[in-house]
Protein backbone atom coordinates (compact mmCIF):
# COMPACT_ATOMS: atom_id res chain seq x y z
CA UNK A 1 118.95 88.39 -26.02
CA UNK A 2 117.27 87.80 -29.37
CA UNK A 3 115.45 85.19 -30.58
CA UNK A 4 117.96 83.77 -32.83
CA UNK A 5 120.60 83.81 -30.12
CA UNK A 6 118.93 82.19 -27.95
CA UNK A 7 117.50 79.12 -30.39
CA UNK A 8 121.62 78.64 -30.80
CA UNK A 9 122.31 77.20 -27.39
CA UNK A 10 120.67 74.17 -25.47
CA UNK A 11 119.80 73.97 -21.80
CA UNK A 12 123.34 73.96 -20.69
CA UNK A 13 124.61 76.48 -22.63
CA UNK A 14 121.97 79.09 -21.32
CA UNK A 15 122.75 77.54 -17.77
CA UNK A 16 126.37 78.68 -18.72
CA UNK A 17 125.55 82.25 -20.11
CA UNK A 18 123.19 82.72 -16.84
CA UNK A 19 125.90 81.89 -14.67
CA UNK A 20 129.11 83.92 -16.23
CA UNK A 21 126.20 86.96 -16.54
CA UNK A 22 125.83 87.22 -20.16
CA UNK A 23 122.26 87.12 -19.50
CA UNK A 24 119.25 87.25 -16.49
CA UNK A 25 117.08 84.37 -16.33
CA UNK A 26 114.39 87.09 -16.75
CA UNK A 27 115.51 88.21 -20.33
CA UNK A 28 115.82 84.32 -21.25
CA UNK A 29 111.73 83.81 -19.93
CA UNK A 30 110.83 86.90 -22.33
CA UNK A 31 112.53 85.27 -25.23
CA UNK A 32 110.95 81.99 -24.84
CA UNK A 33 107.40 83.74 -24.07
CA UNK A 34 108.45 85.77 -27.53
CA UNK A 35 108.88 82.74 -29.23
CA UNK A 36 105.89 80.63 -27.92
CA UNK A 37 103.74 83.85 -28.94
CA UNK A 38 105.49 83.48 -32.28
CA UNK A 39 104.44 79.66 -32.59
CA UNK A 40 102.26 78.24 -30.48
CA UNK A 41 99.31 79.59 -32.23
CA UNK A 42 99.98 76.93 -35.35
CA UNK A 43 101.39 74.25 -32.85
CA UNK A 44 99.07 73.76 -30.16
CA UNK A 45 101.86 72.73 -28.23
CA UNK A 46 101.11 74.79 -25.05
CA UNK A 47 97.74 74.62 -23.12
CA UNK A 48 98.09 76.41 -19.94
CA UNK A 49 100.46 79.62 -20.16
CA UNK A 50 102.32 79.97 -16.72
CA UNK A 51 103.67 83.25 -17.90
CA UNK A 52 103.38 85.33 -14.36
CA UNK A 53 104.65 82.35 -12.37
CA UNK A 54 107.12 82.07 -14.44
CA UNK A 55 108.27 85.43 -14.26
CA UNK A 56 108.36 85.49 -10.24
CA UNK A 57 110.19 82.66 -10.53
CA UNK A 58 112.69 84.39 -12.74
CA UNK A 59 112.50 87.45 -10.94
CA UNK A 60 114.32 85.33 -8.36
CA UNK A 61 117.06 84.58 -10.27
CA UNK A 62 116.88 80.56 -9.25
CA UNK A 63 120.36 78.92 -8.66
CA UNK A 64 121.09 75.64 -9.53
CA UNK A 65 122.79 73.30 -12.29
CA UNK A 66 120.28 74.55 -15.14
CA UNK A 67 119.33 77.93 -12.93
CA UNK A 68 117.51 80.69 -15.05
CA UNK A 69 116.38 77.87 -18.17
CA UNK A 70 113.10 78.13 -19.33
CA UNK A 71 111.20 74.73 -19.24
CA UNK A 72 107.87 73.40 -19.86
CA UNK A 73 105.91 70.35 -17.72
CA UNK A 74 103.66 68.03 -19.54
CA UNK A 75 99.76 68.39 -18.21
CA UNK A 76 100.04 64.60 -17.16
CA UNK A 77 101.05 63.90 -14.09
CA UNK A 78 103.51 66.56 -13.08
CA UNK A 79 101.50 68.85 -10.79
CA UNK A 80 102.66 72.26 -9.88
CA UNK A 81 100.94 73.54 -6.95
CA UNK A 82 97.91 75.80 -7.79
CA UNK A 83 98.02 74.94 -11.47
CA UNK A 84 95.66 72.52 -12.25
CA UNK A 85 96.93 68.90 -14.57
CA UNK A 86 94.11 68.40 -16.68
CA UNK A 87 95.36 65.31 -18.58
CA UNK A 88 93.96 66.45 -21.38
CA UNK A 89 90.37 65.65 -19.64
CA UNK A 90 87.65 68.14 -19.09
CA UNK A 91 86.40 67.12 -15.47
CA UNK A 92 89.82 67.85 -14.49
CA UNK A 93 90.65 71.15 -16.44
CA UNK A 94 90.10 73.83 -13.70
CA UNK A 95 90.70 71.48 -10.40
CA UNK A 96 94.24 72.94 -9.06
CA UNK A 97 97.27 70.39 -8.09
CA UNK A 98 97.91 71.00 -3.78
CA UNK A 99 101.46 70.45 -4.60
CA UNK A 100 103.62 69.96 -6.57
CA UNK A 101 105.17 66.58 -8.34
CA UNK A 102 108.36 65.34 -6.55
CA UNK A 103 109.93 65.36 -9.99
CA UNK A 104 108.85 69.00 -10.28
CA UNK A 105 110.60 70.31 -7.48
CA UNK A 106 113.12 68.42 -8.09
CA UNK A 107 113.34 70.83 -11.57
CA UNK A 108 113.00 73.92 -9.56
CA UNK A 109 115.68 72.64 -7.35
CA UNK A 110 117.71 73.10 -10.53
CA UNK A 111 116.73 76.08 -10.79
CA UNK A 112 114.23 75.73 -14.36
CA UNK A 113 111.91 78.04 -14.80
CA UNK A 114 108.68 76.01 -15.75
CA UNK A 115 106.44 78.98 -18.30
CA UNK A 116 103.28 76.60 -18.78
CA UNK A 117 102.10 72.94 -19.34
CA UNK A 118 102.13 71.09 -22.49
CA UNK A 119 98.98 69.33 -24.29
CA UNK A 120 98.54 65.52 -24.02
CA UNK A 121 96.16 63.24 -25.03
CA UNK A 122 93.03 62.33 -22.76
CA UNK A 123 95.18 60.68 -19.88
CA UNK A 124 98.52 59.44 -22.23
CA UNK A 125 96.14 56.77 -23.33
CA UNK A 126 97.09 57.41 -27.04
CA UNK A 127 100.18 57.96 -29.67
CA UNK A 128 98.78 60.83 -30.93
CA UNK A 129 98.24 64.08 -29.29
CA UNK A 130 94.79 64.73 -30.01
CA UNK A 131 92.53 65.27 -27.15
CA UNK A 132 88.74 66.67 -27.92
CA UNK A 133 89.20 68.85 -24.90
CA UNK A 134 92.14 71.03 -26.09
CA UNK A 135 92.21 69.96 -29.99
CA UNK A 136 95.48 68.69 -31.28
CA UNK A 137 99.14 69.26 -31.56
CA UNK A 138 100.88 69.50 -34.98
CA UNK A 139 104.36 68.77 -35.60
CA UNK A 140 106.49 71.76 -35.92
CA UNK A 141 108.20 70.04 -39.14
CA UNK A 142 104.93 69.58 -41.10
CA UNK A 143 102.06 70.86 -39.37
CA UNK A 144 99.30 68.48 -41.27
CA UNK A 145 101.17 66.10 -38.89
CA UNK A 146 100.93 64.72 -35.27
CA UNK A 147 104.17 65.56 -33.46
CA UNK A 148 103.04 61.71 -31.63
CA UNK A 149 102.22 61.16 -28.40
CA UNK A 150 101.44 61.42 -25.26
CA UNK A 151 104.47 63.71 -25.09
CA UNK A 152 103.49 65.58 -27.98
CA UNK A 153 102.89 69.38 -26.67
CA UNK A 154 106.43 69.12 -25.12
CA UNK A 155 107.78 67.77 -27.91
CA UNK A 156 106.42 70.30 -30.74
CA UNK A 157 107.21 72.84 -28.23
CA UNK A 158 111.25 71.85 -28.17
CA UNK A 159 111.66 71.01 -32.06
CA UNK A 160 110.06 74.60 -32.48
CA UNK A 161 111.92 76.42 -30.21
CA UNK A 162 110.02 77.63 -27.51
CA UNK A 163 111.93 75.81 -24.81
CA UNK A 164 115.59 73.64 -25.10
CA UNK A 165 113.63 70.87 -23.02
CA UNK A 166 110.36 70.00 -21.25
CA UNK A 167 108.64 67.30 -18.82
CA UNK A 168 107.68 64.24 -20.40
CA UNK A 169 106.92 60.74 -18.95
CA UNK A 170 106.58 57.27 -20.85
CA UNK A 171 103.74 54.33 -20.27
CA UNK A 172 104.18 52.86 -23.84
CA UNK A 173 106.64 55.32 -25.28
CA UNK A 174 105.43 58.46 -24.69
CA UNK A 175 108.93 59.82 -24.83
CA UNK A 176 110.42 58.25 -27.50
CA UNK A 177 107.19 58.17 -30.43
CA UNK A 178 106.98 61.99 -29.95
CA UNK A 179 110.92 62.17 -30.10
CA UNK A 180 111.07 60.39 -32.87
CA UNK A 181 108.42 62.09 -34.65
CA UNK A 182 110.08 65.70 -34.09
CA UNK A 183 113.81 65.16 -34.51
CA UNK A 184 114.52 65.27 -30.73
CA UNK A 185 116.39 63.27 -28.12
CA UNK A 186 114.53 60.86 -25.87
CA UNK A 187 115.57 59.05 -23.35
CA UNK A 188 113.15 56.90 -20.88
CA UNK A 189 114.87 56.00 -17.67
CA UNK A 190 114.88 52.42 -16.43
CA UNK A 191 112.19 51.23 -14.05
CA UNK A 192 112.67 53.54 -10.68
CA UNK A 193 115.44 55.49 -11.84
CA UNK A 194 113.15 58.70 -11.52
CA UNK A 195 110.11 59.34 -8.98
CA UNK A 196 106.72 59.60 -9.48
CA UNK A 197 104.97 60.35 -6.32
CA UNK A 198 104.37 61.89 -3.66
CA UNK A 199 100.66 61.00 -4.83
CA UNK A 200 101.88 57.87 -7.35
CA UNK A 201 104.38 55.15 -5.78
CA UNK A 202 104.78 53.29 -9.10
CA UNK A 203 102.04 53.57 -11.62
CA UNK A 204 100.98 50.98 -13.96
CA UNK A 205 103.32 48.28 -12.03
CA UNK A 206 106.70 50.60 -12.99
CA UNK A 207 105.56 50.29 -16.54
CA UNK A 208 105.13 54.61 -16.64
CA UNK A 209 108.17 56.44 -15.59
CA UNK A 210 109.22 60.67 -16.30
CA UNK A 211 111.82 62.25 -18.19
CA UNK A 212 112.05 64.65 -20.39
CA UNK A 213 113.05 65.44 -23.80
CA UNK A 214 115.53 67.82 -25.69
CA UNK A 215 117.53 68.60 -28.58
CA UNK A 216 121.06 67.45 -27.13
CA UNK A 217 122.37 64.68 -25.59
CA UNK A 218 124.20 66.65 -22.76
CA UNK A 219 120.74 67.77 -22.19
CA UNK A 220 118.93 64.53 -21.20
CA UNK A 221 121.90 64.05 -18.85
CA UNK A 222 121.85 67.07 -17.31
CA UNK A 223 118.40 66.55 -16.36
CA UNK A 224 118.42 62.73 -15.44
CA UNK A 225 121.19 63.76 -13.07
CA UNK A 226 118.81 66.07 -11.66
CA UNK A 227 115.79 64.19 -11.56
CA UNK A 228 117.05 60.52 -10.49
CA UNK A 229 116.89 58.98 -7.22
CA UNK A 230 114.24 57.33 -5.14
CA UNK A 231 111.65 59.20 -2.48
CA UNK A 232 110.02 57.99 0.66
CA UNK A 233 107.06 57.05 -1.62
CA UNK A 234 109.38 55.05 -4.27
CA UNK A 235 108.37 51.07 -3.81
CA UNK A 236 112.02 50.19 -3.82
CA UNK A 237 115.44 52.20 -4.23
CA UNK A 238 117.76 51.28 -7.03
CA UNK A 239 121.61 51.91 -6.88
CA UNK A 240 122.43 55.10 -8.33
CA UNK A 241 125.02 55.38 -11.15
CA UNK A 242 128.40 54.33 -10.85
CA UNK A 243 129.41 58.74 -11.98
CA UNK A 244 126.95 61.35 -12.62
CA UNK A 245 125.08 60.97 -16.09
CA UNK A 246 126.70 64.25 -17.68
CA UNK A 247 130.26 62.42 -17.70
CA UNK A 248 128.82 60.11 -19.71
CA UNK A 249 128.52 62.34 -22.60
CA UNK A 250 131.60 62.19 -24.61
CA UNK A 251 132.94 58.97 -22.78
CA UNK A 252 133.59 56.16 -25.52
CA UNK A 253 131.11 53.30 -25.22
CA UNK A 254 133.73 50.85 -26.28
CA UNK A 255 133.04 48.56 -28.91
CA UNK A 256 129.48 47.38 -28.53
CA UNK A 257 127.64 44.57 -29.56
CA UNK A 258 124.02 45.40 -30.73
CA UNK A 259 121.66 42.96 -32.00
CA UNK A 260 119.12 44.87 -35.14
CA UNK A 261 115.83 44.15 -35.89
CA UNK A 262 113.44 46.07 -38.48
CA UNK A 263 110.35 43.46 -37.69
CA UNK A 264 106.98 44.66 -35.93
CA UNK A 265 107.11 42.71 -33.06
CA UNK A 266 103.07 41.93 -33.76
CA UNK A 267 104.32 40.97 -37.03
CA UNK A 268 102.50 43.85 -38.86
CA UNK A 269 103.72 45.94 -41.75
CA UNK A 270 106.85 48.16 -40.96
CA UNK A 271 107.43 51.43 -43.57
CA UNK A 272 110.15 51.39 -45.47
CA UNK A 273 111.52 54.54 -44.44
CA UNK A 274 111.49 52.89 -41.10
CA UNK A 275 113.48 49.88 -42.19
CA UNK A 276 115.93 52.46 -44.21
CA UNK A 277 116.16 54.27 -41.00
CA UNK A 278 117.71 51.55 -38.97
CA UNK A 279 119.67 49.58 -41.81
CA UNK A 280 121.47 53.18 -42.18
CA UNK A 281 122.19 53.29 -38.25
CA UNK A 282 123.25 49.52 -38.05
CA UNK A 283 125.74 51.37 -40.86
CA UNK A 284 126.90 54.14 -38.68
CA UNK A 285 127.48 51.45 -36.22
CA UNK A 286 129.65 49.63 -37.86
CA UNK A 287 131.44 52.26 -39.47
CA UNK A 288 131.95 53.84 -35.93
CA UNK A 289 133.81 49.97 -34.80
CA UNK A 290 130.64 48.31 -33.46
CA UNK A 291 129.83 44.72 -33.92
CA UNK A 292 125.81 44.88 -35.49
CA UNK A 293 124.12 41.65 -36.21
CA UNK A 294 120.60 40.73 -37.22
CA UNK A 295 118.88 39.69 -34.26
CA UNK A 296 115.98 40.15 -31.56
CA UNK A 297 115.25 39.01 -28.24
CA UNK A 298 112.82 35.71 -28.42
CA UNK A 299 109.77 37.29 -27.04
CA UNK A 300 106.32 36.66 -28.45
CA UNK A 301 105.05 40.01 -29.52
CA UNK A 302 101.48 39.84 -29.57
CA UNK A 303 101.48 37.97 -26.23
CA UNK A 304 103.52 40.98 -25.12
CA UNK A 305 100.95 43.14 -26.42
CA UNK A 306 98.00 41.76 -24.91
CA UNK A 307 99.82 41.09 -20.94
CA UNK A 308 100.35 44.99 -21.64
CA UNK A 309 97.05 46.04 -22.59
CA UNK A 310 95.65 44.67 -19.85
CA UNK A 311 97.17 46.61 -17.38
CA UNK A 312 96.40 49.42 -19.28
CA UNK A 313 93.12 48.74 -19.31
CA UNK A 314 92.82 48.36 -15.85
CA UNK A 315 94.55 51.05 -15.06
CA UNK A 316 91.88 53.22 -17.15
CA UNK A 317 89.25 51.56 -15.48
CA UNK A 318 91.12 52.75 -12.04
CA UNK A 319 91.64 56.19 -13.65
CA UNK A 320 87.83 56.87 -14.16
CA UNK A 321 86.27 55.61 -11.69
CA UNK A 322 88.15 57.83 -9.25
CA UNK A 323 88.01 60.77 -11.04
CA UNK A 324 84.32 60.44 -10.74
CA UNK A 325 84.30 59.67 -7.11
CA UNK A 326 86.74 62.95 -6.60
CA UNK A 327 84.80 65.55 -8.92
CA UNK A 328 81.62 63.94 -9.00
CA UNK A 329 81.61 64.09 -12.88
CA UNK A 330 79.88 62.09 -15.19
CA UNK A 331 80.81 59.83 -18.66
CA UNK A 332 80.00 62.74 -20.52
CA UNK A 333 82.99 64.47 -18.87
CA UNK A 334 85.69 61.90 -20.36
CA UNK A 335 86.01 60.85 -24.31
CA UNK A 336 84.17 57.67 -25.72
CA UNK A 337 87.39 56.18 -26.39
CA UNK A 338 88.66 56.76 -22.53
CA UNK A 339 85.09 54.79 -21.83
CA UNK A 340 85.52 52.30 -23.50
CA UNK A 341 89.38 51.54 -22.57
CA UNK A 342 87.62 51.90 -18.82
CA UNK A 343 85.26 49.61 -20.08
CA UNK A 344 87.27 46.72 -21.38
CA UNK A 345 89.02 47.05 -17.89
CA UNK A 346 86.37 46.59 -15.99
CA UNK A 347 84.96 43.52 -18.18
CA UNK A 348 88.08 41.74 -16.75
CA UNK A 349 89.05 39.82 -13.75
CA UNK A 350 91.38 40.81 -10.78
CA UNK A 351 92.42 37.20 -11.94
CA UNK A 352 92.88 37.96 -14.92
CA UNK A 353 94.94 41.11 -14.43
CA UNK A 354 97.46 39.03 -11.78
CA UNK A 355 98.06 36.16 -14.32
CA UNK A 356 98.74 39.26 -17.07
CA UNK A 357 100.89 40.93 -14.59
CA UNK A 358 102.89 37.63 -13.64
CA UNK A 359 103.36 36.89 -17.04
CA UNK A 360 106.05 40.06 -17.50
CA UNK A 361 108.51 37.95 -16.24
CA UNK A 362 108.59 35.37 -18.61
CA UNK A 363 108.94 38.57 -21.18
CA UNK A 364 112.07 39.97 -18.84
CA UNK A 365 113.66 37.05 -19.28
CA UNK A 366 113.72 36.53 -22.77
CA UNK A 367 114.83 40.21 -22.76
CA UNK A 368 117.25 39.39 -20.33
CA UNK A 369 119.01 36.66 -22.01
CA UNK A 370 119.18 39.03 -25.09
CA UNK A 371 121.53 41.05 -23.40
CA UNK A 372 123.46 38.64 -21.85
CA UNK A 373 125.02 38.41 -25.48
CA UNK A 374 124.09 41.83 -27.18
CA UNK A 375 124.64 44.94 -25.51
CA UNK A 376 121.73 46.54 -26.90
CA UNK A 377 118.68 46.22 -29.31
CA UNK A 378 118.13 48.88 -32.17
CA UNK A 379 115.25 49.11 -34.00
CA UNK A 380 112.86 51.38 -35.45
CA UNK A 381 111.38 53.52 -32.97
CA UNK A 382 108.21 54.09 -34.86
CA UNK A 383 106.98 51.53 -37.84
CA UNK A 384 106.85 54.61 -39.93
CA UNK A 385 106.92 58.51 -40.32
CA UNK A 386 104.72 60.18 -38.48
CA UNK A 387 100.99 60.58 -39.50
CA UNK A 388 98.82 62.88 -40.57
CA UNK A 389 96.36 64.61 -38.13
CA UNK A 390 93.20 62.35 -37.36
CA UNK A 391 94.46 59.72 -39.51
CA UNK A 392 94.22 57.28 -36.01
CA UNK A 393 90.89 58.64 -35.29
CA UNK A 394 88.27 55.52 -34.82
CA UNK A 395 86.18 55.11 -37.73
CA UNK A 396 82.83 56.97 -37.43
CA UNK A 397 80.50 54.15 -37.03
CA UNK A 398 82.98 52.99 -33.96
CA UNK A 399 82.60 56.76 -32.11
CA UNK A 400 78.76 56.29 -33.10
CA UNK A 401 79.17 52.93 -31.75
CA UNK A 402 80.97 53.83 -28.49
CA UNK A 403 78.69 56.93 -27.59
CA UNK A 404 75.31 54.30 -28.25
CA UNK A 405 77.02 51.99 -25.56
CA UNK A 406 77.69 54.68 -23.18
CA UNK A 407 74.73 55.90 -23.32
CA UNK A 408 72.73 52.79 -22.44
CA UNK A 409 74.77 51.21 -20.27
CA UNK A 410 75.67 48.54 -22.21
CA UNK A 411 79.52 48.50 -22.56
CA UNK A 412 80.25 45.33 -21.95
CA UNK A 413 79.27 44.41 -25.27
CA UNK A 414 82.31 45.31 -26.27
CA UNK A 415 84.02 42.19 -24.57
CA UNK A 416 81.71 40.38 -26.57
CA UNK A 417 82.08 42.00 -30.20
CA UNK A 418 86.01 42.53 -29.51
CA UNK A 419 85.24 45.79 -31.83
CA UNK A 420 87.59 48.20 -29.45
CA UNK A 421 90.18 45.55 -28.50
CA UNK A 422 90.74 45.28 -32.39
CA UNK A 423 90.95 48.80 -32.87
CA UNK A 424 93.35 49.47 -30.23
CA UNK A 425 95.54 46.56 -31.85
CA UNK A 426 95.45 48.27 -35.29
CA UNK A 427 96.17 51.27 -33.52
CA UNK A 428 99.43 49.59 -32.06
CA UNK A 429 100.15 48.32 -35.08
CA UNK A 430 102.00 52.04 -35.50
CA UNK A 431 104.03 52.17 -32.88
CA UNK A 432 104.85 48.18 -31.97
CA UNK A 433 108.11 48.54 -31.00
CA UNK A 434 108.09 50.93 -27.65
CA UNK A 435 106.20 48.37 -25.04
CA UNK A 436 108.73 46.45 -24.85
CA UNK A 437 111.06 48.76 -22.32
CA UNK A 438 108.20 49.57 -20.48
CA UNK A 439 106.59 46.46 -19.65
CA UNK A 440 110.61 44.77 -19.55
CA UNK A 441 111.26 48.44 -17.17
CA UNK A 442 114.19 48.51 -18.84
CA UNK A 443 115.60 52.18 -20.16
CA UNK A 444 115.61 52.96 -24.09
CA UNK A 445 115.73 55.91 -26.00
CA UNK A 446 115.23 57.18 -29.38
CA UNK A 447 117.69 58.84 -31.72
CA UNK A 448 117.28 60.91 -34.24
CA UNK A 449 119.35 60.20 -37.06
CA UNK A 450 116.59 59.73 -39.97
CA UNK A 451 114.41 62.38 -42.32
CA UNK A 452 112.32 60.75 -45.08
CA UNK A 453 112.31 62.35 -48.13
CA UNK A 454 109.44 64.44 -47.61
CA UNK A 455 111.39 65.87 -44.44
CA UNK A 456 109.92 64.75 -41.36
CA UNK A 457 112.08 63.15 -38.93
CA UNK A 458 112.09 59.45 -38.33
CA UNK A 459 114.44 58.48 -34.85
CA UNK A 460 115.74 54.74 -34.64
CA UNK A 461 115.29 52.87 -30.66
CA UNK A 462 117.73 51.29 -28.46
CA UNK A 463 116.91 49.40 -25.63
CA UNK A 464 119.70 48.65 -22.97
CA UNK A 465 119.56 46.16 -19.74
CA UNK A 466 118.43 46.90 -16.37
CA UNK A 467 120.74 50.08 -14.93
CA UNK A 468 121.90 50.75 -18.87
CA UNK A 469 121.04 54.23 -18.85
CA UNK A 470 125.32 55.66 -18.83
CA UNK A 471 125.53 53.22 -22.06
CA UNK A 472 122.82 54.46 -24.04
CA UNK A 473 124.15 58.34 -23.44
CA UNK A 474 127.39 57.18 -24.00
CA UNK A 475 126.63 55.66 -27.48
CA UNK A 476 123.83 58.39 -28.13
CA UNK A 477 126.79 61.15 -27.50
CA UNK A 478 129.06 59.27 -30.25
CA UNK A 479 126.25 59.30 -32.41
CA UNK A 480 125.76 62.61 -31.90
CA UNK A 481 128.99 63.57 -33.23
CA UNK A 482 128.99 61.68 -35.90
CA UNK A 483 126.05 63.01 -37.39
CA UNK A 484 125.03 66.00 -35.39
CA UNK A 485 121.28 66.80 -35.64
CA UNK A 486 121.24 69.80 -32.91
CA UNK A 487 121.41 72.35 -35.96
CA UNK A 488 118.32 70.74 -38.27
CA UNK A 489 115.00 73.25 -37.85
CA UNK A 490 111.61 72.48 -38.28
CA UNK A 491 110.41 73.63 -41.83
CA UNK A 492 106.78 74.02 -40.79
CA UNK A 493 107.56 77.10 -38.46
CA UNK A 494 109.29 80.29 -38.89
CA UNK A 495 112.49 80.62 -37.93
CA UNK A 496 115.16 83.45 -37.86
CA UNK A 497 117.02 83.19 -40.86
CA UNK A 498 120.89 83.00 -39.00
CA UNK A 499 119.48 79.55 -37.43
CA UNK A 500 117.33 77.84 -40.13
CA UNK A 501 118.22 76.71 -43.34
CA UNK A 502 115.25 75.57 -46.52
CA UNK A 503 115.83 71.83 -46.21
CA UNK A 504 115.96 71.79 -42.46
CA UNK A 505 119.78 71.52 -41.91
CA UNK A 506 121.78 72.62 -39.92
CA UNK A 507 123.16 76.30 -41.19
């Protein structure tokens, strides 16, 4: 198989050619290993090449729905024995997983052939994939640009090419910034839809969940089909679908109604692209026989925000201090940002994180009320297109700031000052509009029906209810074929001539 014949099919097609015996699942590995050698080197995407496991595993030839597929796994959180996750931190860069993720077998099971591991940044804690460990990932369609995060290796790595899907997971929208940033399908599963141990029950309170993300629709399915149901170290089990997640795709939705909303939810500025981007869905909508109406759940954004932030801070706090008690490494080990979202953790109360915590209810039900009269929410996945590399760096006199601190022990001047709390919120202030499904647990996904002007891909977000997952790949299916986006190629990447095109559409 050549390169160009195999960018033309998604997961399920090369499933399809594997199993009438068009191809080996060892040819498709050396095409994607041709094609990471071809891009990686400009991408960053991949960290950790898996290229001999990968071939024994082909060598195999793995049965299974998607048996013989070449795949990816995100360095956060989705051990593979003997391999070591390094979150995108350098205390934990050569310490080897003992086993592998349930969610990981779970992929062999289905016979995926997993080639390497993906960059993130330092623990998912950002929307950029930057981490000073690895240096950063650029977006496949203009590589001056961050392809988002924390997702971001896997998702340069499936806009360019290399594989038709990889491992993801989603804290704060770590599927669905990235997917929106590169033109790809992302769909985060609802609150325990998909396992996270056996060493994780349910990480920050069920706000963090894994998935994946792809070019197609049929994809995502595929793989949530594969990947859902609870384990013996899942906190609860939720009922499973009413049919398997692949019959969703190309089953009418029915005539929905979906409530729009182009406003940051911390009432910041929102791009105009962005606000294009879902006044031109809310358009589709309606021409496809859906009732769309300006409206938006009444939650209050910034208290949102802050009930969010400080489980995440926790969390980080949680995060360091037990990497140092495992490895016995030290602060210079982990970035001064990591410190100081450890440190702002630590500055608060167990009190203070239960009161946070029971607040998310009040936020679910103002959610939940929503969608007792709109089916779903659409609005801008991202509050604009994606930006250029280092452009959410901290400002210089902050790293100065945060190393001087570190240094002398002295962190919890921070609570004080407020200095990293406010740069976190201007941070945020770029991607406002993901929290909400993870701190709600309710499933979303981005869809990418947008490119600015200057070409770079700009999805839209829909959140459903609890269990809403079948809707939102039923609608994202008829979106799909309305305005297919399978065929559009990156533009800051080679690719064969018989499957690119100048402007990025389809050919």
């Amino acid at each position: 198989m050549r390169v160009d014949e195999y960018l033309r099919h998604d997961a399920v097609g090369l499933a399809e050619l594997v199993r009438a015996g068009e191809v080996t699942s060892t040819e498709l590995l050396d095409v994607a290993i041709e094609r990471a050698e071809q891009v990686n080197p400009a991408l960053n995407a991949i960290i950790l090449p898996m290229y001999e496991e990968a071939r024994r595993l082909a060598a195999t030839a793995p049965e299974g729905p998607l048996g013989g597929v070449p795949f990816l796994l995100k360095d956060l959180f989705q051990d593979y024995a003997g391999y070591p996750t390094s979150c995108g931190n350098r205390a934990l860069r050569h310490v080897p997983a003992s086993g592998h993720a349930e969610v990981v077998h779970r992929w062999l099971k289905a016979g995926l052939v997993p080639l390497g591991k993906t960059n993130v940044p330092e623990f998912g804690a950002k929307a950029v994939t930057e981490p000073l460990e690895f240096g950063p990932t650029r977006n496949p369609w203009n590589t001056g640009h961050t392809p988002g995060g924390s997702s971001g290796g896997s998702a340069a790595a499936v806009a360019a090419g290399i594989t038709p899907a990889a491992g993801a997971n989603d804290g704060g929208g770590s599927i669905r910034i990235p997917a929106a940033a590169c033109g790809l399908f992302g769909l985060k599963p609802g609150r325990g839809r998909v396992p996270f141990g056996p060493l994780r029950g349910e990480p920050m309170n069920g706000a963090s969940v894994n998935g994946v993300l792809t070019r197609t629709v049929r994809d995502s399915a595929a793989l949530l089909d594969v990947m859902a149901g609870s384990e013996p170290t899942s906190p609860y089990p939720i009922a499973p679908p009413e049919r398997p997640y692949a019959q969703e795709v190309g089953h009418p939705p029915g005539r929905l109604r979906i409530g729009f909303s182009q406003r940051s939810p911390l009432g910041t500025r929102v791009h105009p692209e962005a606000v294009r981007a879902v006044r031109e869905a809310a358009a589709l909508l309606e021409e496809l026989g859906h009732e769309v109406v300006e409206a938006e759940p009444a939650i209050d954004g910034r208290s949102l925000t802050e009930d969010f932030l400080t489980m995440w801070y926790g969390s980080m706090a949680a995060l360091v201090d037990g990497i140092k008690a495992d490895t016995g490494c030290a602060d210079d080990d982990f970035e001064p940002d990591t410190l100081m979202l450890a440190a702002m953790g630590r500055a608060r109360s167990s009190a203070d994180y239960v009161r946070g915590h029971d607040r998310w209810n009040q936020h679910i039900l103002a959610l939940a009320d929503f969608h007792s009269r709109y089916d779903l929410l659409l609005t801008p996945t991202i509050a604009g297109p994606p930006v250029t590399i280092g452009r959410l760096d901290p400002p210089t006199w902050l790293r100065t700031a945060e190393r001087l601190l570190v240094r002398t022990r002295t962190e919890r001047i921070v609570t004080a000052t407020d200095m990293v709390a406010t740069e976190v919120m201007n941070n945020l202030t770029a991607t406002p509009f993901t929290m909400t499904a993870n701190l709600t647990g309710t499933p979303a996904m981005s869809v990418p029906l947008h490119w600015t002007d200057s070409g770079l891909p700009l999805g839209v977000q829909f959140i459903a209810a609890a269990a809403g997952e079948g809707l939102l790949l039923r609608l994202a299916a008829q979106l799909e074929q309305a305005r297919p986006w399978e065929r559009r190629r990156p533009t800051g990447v080679p690719f064969p001539t018989s499957v690119s095109s100048r402007d990025g559409a389809a050919s």
